[in-house]
Protein backbone atom coordinates (compact mmCIF):
# COMPACT_ATOMS: atom_id res chain seq x y z
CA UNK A 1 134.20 120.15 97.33
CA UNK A 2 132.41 116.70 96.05
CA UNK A 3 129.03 118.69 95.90
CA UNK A 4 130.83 121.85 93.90
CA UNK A 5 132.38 119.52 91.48
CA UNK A 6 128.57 117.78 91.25
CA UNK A 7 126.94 120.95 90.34
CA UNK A 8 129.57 121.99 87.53
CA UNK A 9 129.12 118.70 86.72
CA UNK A 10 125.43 118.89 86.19
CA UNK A 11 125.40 122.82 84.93
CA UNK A 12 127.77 121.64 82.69
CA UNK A 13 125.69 118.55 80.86
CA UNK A 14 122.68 120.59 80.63
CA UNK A 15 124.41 123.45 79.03
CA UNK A 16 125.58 120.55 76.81
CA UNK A 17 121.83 119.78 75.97
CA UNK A 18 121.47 123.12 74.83
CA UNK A 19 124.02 124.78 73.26
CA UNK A 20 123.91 125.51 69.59
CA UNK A 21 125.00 123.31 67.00
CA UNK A 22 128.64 124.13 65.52
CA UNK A 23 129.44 123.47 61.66
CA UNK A 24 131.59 121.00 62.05
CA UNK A 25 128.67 119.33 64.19
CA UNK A 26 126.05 119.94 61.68
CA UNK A 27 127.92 118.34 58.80
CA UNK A 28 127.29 115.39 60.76
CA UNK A 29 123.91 115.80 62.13
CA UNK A 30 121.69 113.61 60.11
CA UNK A 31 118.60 111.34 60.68
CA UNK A 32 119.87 107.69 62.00
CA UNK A 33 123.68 109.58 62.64
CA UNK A 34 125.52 108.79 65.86
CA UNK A 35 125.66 111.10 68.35
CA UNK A 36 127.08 111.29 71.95
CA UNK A 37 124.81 112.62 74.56
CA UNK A 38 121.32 111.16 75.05
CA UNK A 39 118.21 114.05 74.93
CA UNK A 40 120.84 116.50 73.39
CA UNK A 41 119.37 118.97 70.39
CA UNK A 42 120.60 120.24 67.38
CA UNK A 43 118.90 122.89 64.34
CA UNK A 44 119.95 121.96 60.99
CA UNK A 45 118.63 123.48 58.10
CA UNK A 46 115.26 124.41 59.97
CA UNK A 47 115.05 121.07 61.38
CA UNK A 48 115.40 120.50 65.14
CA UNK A 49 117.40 116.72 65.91
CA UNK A 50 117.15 114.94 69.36
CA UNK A 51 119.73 112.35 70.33
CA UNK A 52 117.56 109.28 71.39
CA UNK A 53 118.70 105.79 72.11
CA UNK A 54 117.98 102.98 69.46
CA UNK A 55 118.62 99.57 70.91
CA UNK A 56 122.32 99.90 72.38
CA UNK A 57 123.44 102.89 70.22
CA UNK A 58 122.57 106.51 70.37
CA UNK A 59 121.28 108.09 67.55
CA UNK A 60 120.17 111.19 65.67
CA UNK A 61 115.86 110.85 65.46
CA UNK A 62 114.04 111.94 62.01
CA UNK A 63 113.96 115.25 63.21
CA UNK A 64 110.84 118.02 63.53
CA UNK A 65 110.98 121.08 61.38
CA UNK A 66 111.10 124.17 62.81
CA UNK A 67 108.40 127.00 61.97
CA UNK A 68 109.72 130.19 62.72
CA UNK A 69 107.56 132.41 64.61
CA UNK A 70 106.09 135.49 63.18
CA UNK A 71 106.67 138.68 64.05
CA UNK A 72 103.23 140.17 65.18
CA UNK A 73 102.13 142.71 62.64
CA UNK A 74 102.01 146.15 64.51
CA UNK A 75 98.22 147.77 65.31
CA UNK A 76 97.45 150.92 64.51
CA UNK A 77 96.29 153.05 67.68
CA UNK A 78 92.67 154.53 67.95
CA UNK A 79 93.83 158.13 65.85
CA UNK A 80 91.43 161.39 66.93
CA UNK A 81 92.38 165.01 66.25
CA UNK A 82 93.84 164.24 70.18
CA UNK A 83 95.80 161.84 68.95
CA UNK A 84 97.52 162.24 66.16
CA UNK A 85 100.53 159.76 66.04
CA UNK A 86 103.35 160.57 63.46
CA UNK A 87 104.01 157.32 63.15
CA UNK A 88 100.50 155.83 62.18
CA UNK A 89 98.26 158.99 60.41
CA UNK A 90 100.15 158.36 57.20
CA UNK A 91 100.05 155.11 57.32
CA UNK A 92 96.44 155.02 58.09
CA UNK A 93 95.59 157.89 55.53
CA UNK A 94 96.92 156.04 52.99
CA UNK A 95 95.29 152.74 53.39
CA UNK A 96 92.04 155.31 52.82
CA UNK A 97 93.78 156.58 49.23
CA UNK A 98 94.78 152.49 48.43
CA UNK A 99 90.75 151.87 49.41
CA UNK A 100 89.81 155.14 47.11
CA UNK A 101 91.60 153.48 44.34
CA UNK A 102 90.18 149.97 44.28
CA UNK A 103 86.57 150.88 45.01
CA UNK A 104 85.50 152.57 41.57
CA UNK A 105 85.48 150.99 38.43
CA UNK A 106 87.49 152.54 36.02
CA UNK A 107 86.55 155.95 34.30
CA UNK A 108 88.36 157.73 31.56
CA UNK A 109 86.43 160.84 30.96
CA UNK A 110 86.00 162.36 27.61
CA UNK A 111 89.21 164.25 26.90
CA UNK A 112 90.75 166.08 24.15
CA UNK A 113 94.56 166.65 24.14
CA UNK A 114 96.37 169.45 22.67
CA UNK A 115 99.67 168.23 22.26
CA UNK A 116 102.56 170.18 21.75
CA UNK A 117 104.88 169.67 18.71
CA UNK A 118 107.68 169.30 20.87
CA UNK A 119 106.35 166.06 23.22
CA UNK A 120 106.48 162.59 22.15
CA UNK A 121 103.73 160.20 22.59
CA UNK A 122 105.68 157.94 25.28
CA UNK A 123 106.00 160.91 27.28
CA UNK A 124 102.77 161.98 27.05
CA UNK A 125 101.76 158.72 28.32
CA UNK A 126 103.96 158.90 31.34
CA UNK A 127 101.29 161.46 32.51
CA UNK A 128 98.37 160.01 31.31
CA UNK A 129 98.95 157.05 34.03
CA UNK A 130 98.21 159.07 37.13
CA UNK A 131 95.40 161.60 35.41
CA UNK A 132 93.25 158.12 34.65
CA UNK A 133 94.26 157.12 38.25
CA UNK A 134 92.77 160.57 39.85
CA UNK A 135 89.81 160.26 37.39
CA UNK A 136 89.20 156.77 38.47
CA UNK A 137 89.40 157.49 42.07
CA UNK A 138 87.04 160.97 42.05
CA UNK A 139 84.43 159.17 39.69
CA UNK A 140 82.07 158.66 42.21
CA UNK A 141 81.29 162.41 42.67
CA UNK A 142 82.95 164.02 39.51
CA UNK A 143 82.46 162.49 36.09
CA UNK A 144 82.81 165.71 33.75
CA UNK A 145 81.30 164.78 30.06
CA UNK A 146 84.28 166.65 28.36
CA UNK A 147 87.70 167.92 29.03
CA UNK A 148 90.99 169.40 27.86
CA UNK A 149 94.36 169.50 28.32
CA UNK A 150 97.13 170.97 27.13
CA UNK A 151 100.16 169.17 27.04
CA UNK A 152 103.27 171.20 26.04
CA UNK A 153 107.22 172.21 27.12
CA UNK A 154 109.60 175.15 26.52
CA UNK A 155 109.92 174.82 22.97
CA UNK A 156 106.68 175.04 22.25
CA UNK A 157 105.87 178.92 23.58
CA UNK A 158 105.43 180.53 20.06
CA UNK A 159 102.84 177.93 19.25
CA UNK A 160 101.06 177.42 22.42
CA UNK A 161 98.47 180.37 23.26
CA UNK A 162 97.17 179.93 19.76
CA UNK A 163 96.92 176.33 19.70
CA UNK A 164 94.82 176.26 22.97
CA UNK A 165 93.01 179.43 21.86
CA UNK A 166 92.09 177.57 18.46
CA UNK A 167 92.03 173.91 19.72
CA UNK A 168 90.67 174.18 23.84
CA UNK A 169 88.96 176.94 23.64
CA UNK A 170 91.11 178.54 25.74
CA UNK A 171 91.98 182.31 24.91
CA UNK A 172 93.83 184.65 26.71
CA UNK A 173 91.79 187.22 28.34
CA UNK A 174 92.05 189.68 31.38
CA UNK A 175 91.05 186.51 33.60
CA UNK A 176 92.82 183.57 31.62
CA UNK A 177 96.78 183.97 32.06
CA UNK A 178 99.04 183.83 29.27
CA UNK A 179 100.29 180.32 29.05
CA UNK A 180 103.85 181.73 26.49
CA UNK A 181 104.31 184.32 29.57
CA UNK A 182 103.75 181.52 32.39
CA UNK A 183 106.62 179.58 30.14
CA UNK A 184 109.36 182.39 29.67
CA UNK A 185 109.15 183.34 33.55
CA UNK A 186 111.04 179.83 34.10
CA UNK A 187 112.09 178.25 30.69
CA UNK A 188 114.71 176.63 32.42
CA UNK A 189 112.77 174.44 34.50
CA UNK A 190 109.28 174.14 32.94
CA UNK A 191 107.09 172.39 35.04
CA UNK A 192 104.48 174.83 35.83
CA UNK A 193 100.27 173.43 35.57
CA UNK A 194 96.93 175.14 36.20
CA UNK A 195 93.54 174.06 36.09
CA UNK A 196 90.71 176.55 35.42
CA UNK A 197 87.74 176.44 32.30
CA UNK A 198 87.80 177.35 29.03
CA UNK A 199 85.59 180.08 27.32
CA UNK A 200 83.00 177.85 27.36
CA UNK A 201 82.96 176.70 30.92
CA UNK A 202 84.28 173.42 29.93
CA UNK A 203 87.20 171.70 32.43
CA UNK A 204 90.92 172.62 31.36
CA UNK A 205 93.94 172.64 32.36
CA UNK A 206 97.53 173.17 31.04
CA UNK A 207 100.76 171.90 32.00
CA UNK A 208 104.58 172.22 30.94
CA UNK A 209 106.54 168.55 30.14
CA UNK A 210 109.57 170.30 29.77
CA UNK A 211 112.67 170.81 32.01
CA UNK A 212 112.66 168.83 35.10
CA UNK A 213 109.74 167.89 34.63
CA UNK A 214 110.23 164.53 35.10
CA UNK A 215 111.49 165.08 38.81
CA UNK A 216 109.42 162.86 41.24
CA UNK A 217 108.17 165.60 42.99
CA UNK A 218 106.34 166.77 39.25
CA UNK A 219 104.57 163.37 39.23
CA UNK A 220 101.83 164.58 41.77
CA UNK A 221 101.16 167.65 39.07
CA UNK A 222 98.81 165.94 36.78
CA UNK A 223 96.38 164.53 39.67
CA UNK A 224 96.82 167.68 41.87
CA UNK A 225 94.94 169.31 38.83
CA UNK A 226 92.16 166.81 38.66
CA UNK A 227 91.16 167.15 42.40
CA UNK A 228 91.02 170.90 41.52
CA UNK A 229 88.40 170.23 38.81
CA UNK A 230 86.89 167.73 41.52
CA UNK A 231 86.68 170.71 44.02
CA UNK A 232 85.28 173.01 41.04
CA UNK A 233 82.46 170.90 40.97
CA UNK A 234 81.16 171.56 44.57
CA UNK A 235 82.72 175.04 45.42
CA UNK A 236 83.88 178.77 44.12
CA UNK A 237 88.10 178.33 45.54
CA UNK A 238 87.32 181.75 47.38
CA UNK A 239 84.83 180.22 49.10
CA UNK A 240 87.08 177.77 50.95
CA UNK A 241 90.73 177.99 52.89
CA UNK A 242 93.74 177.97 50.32
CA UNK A 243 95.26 175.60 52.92
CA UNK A 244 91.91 173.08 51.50
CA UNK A 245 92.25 174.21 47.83
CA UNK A 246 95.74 173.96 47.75
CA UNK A 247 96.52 171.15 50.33
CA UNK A 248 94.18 168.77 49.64
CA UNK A 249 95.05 168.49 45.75
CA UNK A 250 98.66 168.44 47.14
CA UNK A 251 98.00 166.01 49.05
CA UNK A 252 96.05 163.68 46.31
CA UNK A 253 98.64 164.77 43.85
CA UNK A 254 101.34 163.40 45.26
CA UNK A 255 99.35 160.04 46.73
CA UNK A 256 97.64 159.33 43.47
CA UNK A 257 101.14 160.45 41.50
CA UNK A 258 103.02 157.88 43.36
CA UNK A 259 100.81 155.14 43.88
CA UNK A 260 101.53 151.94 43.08
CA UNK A 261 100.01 148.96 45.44
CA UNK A 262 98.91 149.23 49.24
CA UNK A 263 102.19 149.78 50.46
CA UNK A 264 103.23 153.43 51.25
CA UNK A 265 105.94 154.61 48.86
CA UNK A 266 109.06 155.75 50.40
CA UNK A 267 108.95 158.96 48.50
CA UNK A 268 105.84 160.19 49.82
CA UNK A 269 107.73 161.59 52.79
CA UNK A 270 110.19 163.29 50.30
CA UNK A 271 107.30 164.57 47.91
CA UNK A 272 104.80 165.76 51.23
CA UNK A 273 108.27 167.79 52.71
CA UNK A 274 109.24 169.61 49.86
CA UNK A 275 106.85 171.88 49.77
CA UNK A 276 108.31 173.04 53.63
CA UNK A 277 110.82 175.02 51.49
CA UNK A 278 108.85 177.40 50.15
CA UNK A 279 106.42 177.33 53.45
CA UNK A 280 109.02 178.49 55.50
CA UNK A 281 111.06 181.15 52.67
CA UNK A 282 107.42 182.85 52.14
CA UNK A 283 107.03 186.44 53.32
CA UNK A 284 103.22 186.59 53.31
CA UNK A 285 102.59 184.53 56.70
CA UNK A 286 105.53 184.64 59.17
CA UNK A 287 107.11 181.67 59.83
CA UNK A 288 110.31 181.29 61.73
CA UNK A 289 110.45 178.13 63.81
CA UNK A 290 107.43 176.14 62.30
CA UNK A 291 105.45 176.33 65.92
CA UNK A 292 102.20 175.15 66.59
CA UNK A 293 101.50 178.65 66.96
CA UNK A 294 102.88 180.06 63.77
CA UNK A 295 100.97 177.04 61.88
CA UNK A 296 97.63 178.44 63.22
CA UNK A 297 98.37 181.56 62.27
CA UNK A 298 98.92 181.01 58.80
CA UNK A 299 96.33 178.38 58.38
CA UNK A 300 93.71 181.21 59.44
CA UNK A 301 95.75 183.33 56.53
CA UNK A 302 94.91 181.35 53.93
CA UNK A 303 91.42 182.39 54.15
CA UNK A 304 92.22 185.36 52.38
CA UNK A 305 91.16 185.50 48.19
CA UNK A 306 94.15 183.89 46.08
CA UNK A 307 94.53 186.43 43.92
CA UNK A 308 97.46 185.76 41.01
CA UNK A 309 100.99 186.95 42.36
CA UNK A 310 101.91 190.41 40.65
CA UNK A 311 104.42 190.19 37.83
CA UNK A 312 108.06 189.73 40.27
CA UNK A 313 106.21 188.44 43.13
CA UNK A 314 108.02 185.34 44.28
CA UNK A 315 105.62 183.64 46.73
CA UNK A 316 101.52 183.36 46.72
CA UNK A 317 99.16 182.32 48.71
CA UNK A 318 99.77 178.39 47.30
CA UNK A 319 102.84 178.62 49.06
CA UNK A 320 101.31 179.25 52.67
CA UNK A 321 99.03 176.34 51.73
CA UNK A 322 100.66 173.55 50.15
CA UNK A 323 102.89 171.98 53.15
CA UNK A 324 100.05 172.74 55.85
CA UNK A 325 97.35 171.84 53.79
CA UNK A 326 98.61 168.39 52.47
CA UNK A 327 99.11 167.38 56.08
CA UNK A 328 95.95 168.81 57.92
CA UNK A 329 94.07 166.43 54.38
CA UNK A 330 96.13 163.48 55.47
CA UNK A 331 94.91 164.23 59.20
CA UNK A 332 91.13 164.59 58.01
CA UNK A 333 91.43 161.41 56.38
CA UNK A 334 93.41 159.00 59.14
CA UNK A 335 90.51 159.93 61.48
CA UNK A 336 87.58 160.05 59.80
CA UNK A 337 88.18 158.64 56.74
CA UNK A 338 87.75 158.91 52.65
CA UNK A 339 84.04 158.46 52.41
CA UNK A 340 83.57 161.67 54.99
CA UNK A 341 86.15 163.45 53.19
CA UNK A 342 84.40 163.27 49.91
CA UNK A 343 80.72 163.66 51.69
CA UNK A 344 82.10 167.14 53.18
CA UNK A 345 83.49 168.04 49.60
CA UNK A 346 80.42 167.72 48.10
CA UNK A 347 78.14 169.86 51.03
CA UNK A 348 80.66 172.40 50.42
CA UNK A 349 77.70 173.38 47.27
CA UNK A 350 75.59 174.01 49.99
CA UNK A 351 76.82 175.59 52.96
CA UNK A 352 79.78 177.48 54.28
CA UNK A 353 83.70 175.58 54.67
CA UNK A 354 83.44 176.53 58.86
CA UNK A 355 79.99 175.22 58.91
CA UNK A 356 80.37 171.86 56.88
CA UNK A 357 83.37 171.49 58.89
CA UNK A 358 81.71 171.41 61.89
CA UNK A 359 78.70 169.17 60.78
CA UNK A 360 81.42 166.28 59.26
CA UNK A 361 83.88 166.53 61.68
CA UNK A 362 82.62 167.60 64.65
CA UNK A 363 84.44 170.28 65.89
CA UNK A 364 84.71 173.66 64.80
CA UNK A 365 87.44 174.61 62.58
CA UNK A 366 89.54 177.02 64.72
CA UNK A 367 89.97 174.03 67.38
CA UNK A 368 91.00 171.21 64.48
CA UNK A 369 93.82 174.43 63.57
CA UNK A 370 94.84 173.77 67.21
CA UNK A 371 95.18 169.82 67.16
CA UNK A 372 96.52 169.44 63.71
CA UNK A 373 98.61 172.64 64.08
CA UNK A 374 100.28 170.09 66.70
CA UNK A 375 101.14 167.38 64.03
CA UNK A 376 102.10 169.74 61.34
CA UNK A 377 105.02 171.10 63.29
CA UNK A 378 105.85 167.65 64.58
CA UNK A 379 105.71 166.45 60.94
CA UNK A 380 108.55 169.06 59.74
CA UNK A 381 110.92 168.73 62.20
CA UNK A 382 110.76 165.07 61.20
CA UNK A 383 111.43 166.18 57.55
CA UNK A 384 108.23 164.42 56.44
């Protein structure tokens, strides 16, 4: 019973040593303070206090401070087309985009605005902040020596078509849509954009500021544009997979749109998903479940020519493209990164999309649909 009550006894004082200070303790836990039990510890205010003996009395020492340990910052694994973690490839892609941005000096190119009537100079400007970013970041293989673009909302659709005719150089014609009809198809929610030339061959591109246009989604439109004059530069679009065209200005459209600093903006995810809406409503390329399978499928579809949507036609090719595209960009970039990205853009002048492919990214293009068909469908059902 005498060894029992010696073993509480001692369980008891060491538990003593250790246990955590109480506030009515620590008010009087101080430096030079009496306290009780000799080799006991308490944490004030990030400073650890031993009871020690000074001359006959016990006493609280000066006390150490206490550096908190941190917590280990997480490693990104070794990504391949293999291994395509949802957890790191957007991270990691996006570190390439933040590295994009700070390696060029800045470039403005030389570009004339046709303004509508309607738009006022501070909004204006709200676009103007990611078109310099995307022509920043694409200046080291696309610095056109003139541009325009039309700036313009729902109110402006009796004076539009002449003022880019008269102003841009951009008429209507049998190939050159009708930027008043592209208007009263939605007037409601005028957000519609499209890059092409002018008459003259000259880079141009048009875009609505009206109507919900200032949805975050709509901030990826101007820099989605100016990849598509970036990809003009090295390629005929019917030369290439939609799911390229398409995705990969999605995909810097809604990066360069939202960027900000290093850090990956929480509405990337939101931005990226969106386009799963119309993915999965299209009735060009079946899509039920969003299998690996069904991915494939319709990433081999967009290979067809993206001709313009007949008048009532509620889906196009774009549509196939957009969702499956931005993510199979984001995987090209996590692996291999942006400098092989923009080295396969530009051999696209050269040779043919399966072939460049190949030569950048070693592996032919129908087994990368396999692999990243893997990730796309893993993406969606994580609403990302």
């Amino acid at each position: 019973m005498r060894r029992v009550a010696a073993i509480i006894a001692i369980l008891g004082f060491a538990m003593a040593l250790s246990a955590p200070t109480s506030l009515a303790t620590a008010a009087t836990v101080k430096a030079g303070g009496p306290c009780t039990t000799l080799g006991k510890t308490a944490t004030v205010a990030n400073k650890k206090y031993t009871c020690i003996k000074s001359g006959r009395k016990l006493v609280w020492n000066k006390g150490v401070a206490v550096v908190a340990k941190p917590n280990p910052t997480p490693t990104a694994p070794t990504l391949s087309f293999d291994n395509l973690d949802v957890n790191w490839v957007r991270k990691v892609a996006w570190s390439q985009v933040h590295n994009g941005v700070l390696a060029n000096s800045s470039f403005t190119p030389n570009i004339t605005y046709v303004v509508g009537p309607s738009l006022s100079a501070e909004r204006v400007n709200q676009e103007k902040t990611g078109l310099n970013r995307a022509a920043t970041f694409w200046s080291d293989v696309f610095q056109p020596e003139k541009v325009f673009i039309g700036y313009f909302t729902e109110k402006d659709v009796s004076w539009v078509d002449q003022a880019m005719c008269s102003q841009a150089e951009y008429c209507p014609s049998e190939m050159s849509p009708v930027i008043s009809d592209i208007i009263k198809q939605n007037p409601n929610a005028c957000t519609s954009a499209g890059a092409t030339q002018n008459q003259n061959g000259i880079p141009f591109f048009h875009q609505c500021l009206g109507l919900q246009s200032e949805n975050v989604k709509n901030r990826q439109t101007g820099p989605h544009e100016y990849t598509h004059w970036a990809q003009f530069k090295y390629l005929d679009w019917n030369s290439a997979p939609n799911w390229w065209v398409e995705g990969s200005a999605a995909y810097f459209g809604g990066t360069l749109g939202l960027y900000e600093n290093q850090t990956v903006p929480t509405a990337l995810d939101q931005v990226v998903f969106q386009d799963a809406y119309n993915y999965v409503q299209q009735d060009l390329c079946p899509m039920n479940s969003v299998t690996s399978a069904e991915v494939v499928a319709c990433l081999k579809f967009t290979y067809r020519q993206a001709a313009p949507p007949a008048p009532g036609t509620r889906f196009m090719l774009a549509h196939v493209s957009y969702y499956p595209g931005a993510l199979a960009t984001e995987a090209m970039l996590a692996v291999k990164g942006l400098t092989t990205f923009k080295n396969f853009m530009s051999d696209l002048k050269t040779d043919t999309f399966d072939n460049v492919f190949f030569k950048h990214y070693g592996l032919k293009v129908d087994d990368f649909y396999e692999k990243v068909a893997v990730y796309i469908s893993a993406m969606y059902k994580l609403r990302r």
